[in-house]
Protein backbone atom coordinates (compact mmCIF):
# COMPACT_ATOMS: atom_id res chain seq x y z
CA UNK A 1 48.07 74.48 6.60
CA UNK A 2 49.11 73.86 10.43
CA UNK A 3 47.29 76.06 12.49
CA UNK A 4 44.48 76.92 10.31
CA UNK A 5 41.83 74.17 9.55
CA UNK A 6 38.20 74.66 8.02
CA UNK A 7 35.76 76.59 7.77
CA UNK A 8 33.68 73.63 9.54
CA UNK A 9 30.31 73.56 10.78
CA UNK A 10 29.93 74.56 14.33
CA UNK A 11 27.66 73.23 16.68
CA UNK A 12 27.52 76.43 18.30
CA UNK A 13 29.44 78.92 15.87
CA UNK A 14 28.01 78.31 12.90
CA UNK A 15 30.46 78.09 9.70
CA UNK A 16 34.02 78.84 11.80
CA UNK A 17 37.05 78.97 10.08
CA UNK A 18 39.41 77.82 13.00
CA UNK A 19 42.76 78.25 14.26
CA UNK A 20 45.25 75.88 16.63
CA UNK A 21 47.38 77.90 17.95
CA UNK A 22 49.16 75.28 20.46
CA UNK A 23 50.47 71.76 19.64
CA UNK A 24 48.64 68.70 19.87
CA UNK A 25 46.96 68.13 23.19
CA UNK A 26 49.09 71.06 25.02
CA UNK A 27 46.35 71.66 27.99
CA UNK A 28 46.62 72.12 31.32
CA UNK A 29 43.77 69.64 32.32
CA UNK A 30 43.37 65.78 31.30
CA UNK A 31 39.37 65.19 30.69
CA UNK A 32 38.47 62.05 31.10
CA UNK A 33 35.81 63.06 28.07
CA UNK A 34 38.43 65.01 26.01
CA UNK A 35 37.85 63.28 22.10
CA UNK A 36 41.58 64.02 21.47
CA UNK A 37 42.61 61.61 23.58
CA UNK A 38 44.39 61.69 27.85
CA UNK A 39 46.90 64.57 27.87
CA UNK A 40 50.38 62.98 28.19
CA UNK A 41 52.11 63.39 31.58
CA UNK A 42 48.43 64.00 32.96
CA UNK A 43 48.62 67.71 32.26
CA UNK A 44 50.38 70.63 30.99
CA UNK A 45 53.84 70.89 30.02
CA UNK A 46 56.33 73.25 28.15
CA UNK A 47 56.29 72.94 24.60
CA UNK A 48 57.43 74.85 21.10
CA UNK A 49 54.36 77.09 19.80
CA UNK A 50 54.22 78.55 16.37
CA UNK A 51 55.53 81.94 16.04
CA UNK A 52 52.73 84.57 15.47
CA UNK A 53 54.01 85.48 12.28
CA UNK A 54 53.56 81.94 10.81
CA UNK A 55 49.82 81.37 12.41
CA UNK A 56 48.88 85.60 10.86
CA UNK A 57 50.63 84.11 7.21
CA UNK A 58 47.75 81.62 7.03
CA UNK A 59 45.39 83.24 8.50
CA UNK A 60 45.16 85.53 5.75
CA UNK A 61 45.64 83.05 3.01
CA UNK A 62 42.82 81.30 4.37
CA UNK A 63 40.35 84.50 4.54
CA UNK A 64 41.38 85.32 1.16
CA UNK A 65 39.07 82.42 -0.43
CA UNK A 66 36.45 82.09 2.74
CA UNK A 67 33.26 82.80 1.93
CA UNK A 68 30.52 83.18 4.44
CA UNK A 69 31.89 82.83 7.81
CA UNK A 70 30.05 83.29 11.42
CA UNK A 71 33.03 83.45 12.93
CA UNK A 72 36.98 83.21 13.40
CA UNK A 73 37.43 80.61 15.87
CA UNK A 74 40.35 80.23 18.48
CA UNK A 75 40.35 76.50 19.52
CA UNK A 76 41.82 73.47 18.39
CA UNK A 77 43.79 70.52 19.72
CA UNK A 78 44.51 71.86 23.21
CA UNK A 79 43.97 74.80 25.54
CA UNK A 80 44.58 77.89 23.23
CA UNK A 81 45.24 80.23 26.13
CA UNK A 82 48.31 79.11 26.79
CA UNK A 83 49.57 80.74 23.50
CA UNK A 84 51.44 83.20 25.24
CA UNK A 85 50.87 85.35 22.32
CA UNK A 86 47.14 84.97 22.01
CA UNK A 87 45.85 89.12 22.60
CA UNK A 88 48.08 90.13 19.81
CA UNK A 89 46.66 87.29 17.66
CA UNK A 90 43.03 88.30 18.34
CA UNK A 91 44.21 92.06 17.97
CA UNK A 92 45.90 91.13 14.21
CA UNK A 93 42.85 88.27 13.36
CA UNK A 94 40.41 91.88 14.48
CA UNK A 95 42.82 93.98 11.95
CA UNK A 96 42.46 91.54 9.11
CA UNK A 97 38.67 90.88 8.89
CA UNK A 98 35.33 92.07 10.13
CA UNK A 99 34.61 88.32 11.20
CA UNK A 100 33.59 88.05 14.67
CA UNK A 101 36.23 86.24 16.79
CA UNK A 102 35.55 83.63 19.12
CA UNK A 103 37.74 81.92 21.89
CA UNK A 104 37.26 78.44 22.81
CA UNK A 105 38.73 77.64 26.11
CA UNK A 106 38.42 75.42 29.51
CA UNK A 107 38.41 79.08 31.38
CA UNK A 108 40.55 77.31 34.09
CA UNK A 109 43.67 80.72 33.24
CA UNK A 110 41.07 83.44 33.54
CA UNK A 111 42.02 82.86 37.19
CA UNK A 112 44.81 85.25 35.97
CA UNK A 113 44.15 89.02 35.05
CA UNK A 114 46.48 89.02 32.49
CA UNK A 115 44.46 86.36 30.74
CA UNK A 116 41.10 87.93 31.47
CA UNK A 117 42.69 91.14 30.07
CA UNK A 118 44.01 89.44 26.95
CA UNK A 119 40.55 88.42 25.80
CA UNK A 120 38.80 90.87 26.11
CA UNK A 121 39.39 91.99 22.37
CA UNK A 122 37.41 88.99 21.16
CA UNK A 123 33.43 89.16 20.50
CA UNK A 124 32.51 85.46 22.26
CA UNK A 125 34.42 83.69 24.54
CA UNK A 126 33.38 80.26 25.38
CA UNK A 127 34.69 78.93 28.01
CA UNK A 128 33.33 75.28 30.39
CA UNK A 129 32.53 75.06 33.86
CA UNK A 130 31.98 71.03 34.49
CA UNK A 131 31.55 70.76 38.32
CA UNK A 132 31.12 73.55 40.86
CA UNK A 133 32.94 71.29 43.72
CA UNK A 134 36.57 70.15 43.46
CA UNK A 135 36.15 66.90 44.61
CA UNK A 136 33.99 66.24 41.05
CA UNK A 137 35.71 69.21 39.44
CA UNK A 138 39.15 67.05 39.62
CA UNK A 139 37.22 63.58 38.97
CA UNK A 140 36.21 65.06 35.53
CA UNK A 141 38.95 67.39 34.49
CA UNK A 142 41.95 66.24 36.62
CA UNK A 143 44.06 69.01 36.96
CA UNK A 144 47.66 68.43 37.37
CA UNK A 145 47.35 69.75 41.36
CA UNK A 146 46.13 72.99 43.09
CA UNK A 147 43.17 74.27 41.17
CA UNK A 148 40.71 74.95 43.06
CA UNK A 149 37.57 75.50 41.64
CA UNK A 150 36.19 78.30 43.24
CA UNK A 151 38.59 80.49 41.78
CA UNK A 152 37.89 79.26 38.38
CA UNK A 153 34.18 80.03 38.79
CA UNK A 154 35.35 83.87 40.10
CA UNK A 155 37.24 83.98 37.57
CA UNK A 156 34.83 83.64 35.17
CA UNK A 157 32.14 85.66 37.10
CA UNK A 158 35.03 88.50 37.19
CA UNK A 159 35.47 88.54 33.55
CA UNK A 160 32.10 87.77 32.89
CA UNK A 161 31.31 91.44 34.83
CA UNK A 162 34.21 93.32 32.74
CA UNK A 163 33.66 91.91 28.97
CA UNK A 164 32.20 94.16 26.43
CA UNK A 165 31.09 90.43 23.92
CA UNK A 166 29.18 87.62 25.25
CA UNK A 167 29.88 84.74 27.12
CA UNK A 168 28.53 81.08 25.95
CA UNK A 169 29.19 79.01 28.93
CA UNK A 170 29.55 75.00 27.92
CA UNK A 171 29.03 72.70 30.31
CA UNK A 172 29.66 68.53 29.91
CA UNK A 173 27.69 66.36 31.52
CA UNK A 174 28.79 63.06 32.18
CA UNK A 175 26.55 59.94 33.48
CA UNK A 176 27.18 59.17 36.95
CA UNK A 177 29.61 62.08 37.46
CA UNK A 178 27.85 65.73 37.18
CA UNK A 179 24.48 65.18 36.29
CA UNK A 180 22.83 64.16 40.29
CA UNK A 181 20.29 66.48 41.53
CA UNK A 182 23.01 67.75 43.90
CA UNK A 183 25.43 68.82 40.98
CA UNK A 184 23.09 70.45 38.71
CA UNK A 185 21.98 72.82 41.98
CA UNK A 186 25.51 73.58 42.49
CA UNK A 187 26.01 74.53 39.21
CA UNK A 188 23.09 76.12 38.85
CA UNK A 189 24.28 78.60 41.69
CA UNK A 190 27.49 79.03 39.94
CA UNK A 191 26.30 80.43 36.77
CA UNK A 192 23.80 82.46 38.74
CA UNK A 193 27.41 84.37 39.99
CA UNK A 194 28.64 84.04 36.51
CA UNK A 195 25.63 85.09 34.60
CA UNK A 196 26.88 83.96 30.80
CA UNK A 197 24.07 84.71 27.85
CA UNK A 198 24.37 81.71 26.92
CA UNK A 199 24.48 77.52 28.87
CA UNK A 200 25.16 75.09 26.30
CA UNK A 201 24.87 71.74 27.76
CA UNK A 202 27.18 68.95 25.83
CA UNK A 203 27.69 65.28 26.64
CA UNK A 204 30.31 62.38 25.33
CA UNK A 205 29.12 62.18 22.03
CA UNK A 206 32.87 61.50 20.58
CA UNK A 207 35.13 58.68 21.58
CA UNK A 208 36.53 59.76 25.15
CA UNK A 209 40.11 59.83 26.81
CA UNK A 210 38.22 57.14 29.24
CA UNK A 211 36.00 54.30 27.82
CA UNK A 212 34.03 54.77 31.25
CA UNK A 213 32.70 58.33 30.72
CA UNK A 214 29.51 57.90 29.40
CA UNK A 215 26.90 60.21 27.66
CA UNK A 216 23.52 61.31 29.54
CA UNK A 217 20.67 60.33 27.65
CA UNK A 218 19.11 62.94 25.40
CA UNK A 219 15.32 63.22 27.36
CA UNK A 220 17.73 63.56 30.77
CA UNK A 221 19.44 66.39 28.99
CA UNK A 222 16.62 67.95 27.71
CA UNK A 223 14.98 67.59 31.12
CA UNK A 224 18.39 69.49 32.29
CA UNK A 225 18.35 72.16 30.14
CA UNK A 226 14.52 72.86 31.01
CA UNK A 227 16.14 72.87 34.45
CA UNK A 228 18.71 75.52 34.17
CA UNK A 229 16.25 77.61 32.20
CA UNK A 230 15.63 79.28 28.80
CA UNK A 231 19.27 80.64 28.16
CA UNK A 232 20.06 77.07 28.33
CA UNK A 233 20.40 74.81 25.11
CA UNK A 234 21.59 71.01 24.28
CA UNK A 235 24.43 71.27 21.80
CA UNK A 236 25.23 67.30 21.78
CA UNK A 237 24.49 66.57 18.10
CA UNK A 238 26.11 68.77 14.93
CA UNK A 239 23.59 70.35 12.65
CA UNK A 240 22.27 69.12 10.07
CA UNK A 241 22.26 70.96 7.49
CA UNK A 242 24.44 71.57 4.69
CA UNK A 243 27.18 74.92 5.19
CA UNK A 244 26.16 77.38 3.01
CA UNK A 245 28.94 77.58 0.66
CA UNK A 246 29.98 74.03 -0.21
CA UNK A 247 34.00 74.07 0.87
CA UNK A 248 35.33 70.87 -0.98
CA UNK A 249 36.49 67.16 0.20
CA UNK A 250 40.11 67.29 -0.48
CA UNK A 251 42.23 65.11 1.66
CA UNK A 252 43.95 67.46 3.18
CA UNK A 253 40.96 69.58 4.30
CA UNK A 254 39.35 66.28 6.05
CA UNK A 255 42.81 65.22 7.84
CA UNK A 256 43.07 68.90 9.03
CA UNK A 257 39.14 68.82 10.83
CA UNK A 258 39.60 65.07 12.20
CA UNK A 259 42.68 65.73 13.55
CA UNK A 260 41.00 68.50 15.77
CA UNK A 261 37.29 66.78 15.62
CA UNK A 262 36.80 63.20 16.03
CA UNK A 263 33.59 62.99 13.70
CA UNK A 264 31.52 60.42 11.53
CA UNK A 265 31.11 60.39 8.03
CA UNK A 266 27.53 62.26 7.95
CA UNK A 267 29.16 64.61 10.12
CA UNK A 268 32.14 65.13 7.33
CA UNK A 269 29.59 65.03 4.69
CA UNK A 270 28.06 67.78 6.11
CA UNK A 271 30.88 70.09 7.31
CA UNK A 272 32.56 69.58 4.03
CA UNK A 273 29.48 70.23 2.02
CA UNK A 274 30.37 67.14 -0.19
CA UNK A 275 28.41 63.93 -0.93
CA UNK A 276 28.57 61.16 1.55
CA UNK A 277 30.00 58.92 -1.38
CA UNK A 278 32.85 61.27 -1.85
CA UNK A 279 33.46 61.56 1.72
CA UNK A 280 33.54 57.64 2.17
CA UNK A 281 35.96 57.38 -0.59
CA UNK A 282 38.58 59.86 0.86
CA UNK A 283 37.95 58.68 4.30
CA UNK A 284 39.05 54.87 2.84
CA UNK A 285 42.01 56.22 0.97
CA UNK A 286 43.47 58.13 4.24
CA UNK A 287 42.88 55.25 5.73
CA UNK A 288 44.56 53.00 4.07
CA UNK A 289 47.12 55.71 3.87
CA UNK A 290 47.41 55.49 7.64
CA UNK A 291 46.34 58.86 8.23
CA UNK A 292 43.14 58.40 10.17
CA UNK A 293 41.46 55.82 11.65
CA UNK A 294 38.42 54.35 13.15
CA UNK A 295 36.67 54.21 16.38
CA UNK A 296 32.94 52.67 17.37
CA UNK A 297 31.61 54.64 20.02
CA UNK A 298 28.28 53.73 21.24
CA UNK A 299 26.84 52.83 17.66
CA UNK A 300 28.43 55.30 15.72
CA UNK A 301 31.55 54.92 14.06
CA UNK A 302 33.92 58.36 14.60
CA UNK A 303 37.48 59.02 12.56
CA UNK A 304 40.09 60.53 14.04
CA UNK A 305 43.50 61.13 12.68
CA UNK A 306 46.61 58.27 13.88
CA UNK A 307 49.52 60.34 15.09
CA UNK A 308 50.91 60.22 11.95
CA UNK A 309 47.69 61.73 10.77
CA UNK A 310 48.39 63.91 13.25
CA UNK A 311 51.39 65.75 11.30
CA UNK A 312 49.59 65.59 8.21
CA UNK A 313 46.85 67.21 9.46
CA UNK A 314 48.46 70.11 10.92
């Protein structure tokens, strides 16, 4: 499939059967932590997306053998709101199933009402708020030019104040950058305007766009998340535990989750509900396939799909 990949297991979703609605790093910000890689020209451009008709024709072939989802995820390999399509794909994805649907987005376009408006059919949107000053707000997320980022955080307090679901916010820390006494206050006084149920506090735990942002240590997260208080969690490790139905290790199916999540082979093992043998034994054949490939990132070794593996994997 191209724009349907999973079900994986969620950090914060649970088992989510997800869908890439835009081509490979389409986004209108360039991360410097972003685990797919810098966005090329620095930010967004135009580019061909899928016609709704072709994402809606696997969407339902997929739900016809799910089992057990949490949710129906809206994410992938770029920023998913600039499907200009995307309120009639949560309307059809709400027709089709009684799975909850989630939106995974950098919340940057909820600046706009027309993209407040068009998620507000959705049950949890989860959008990230990094800085809440624009001098580290463009060190982090480097936005092509003229976002500023107090209308990104009324944005989100304005949408936060007119959704009927929840909002998760996600926030990723970065050592050096955002994680100072100073920063945490002022985003601490954002999200008191925003008010999401949810903080989830990440860090680089994947290979990043740039080899100099670094993770926060896990007590200085914890520490954080005691900080922001008890809506607050640290989401910087995958679960554990094994999905509930077991889903298969085909090749395809692991091409199709590291092209959209660099991850390790526990990580795999897991998601897929395979053994780790199995999993290391596909993993070697789509590598020497040159599908996917290796990187070591701070002790732990992450695949990721080539850019061939890129086209294979949806």
């Amino acid at each position: 499939m191209q724009y349907v990949y999973g079900a994986v297991l969620s950090r914060r979703l649970g088992r989510s059967m997800g869908i890439d609605p835009v081509p490979l790093k389409t986004c209108n910000l360039n991360c410097v932590y972003c685990q797919l890689g810098p966005t090329p020209g620095g930010g967004w451009t135009e580019a061909v997306y899928p016609p709704l008709s072709a994402i809606l024709m696997e969407v339902g072939e997929a739900l016809a053998t799910a089992q057990d989802l949490d949710y129906v995820t809206i994410s992938g390999s770029g920023e998913p709101m600039l499907y200009g399509d995307i309120a009639e794909l949560i309307r059809a994805i709400k027709d089709m199933t009684q799975v909850p649907v989630a939106v995974v987005t950098n919340g940057t376009l909820l600046t706009s009402q027309t993209a407040r408006e068009a998620l507000y059919q959705a049950d949890v949107v989860l959008p990230s708020l990094d800085a809440a000053d624009n001098r580290t707000f463009n060190r982090i997320v480097r936005p092509p030019g003229g976002l500023s980022v107090e209308r990104v955080i009324a944005g989100l307090a304005t949408f936060r104040r007119h959704f009927s679901g929840q909002v998760w916010l996600e926030i990723m820390l970065v050592r050096g950058l955002n994680d100072t006494p100073e920063q945490l206050e002022r985003l601490k006084s954002a999200m008191d305007l925003i008010l999401p149920a949810r903080i989830h506090l990440n860090t680089v735990v994947r290979p990043p766009a740039v080899e100099s942002a670094l993770p926060v240590p896990p007590k200085r997260m914890a520490a954080i998340a005691a900080y922001f208080g008890h809506c607050c969690e640290v989401i910087a490790e995958c679960p554990s535990t094994a999905p509930r139905p077991p889903g298969g290790a085909s090749a395809e199916r692991l091409a199709g989750i590291v092209t959209r999540h660099p991850a390790t082979l526990s990580e795999l093992a897991v998601t897929l509900g395979a053994s780790p043998s199995l999993v290391a034994m596909r993993v070697a054949e789509l590598m020497d396939e040159g599908v996917i490939e290796s990187r070591l990132h701070h002790g732990r070794r992450y695949y990721t799909a080539t850019r061939a593996g890129y086209r294979e994997g949806g």
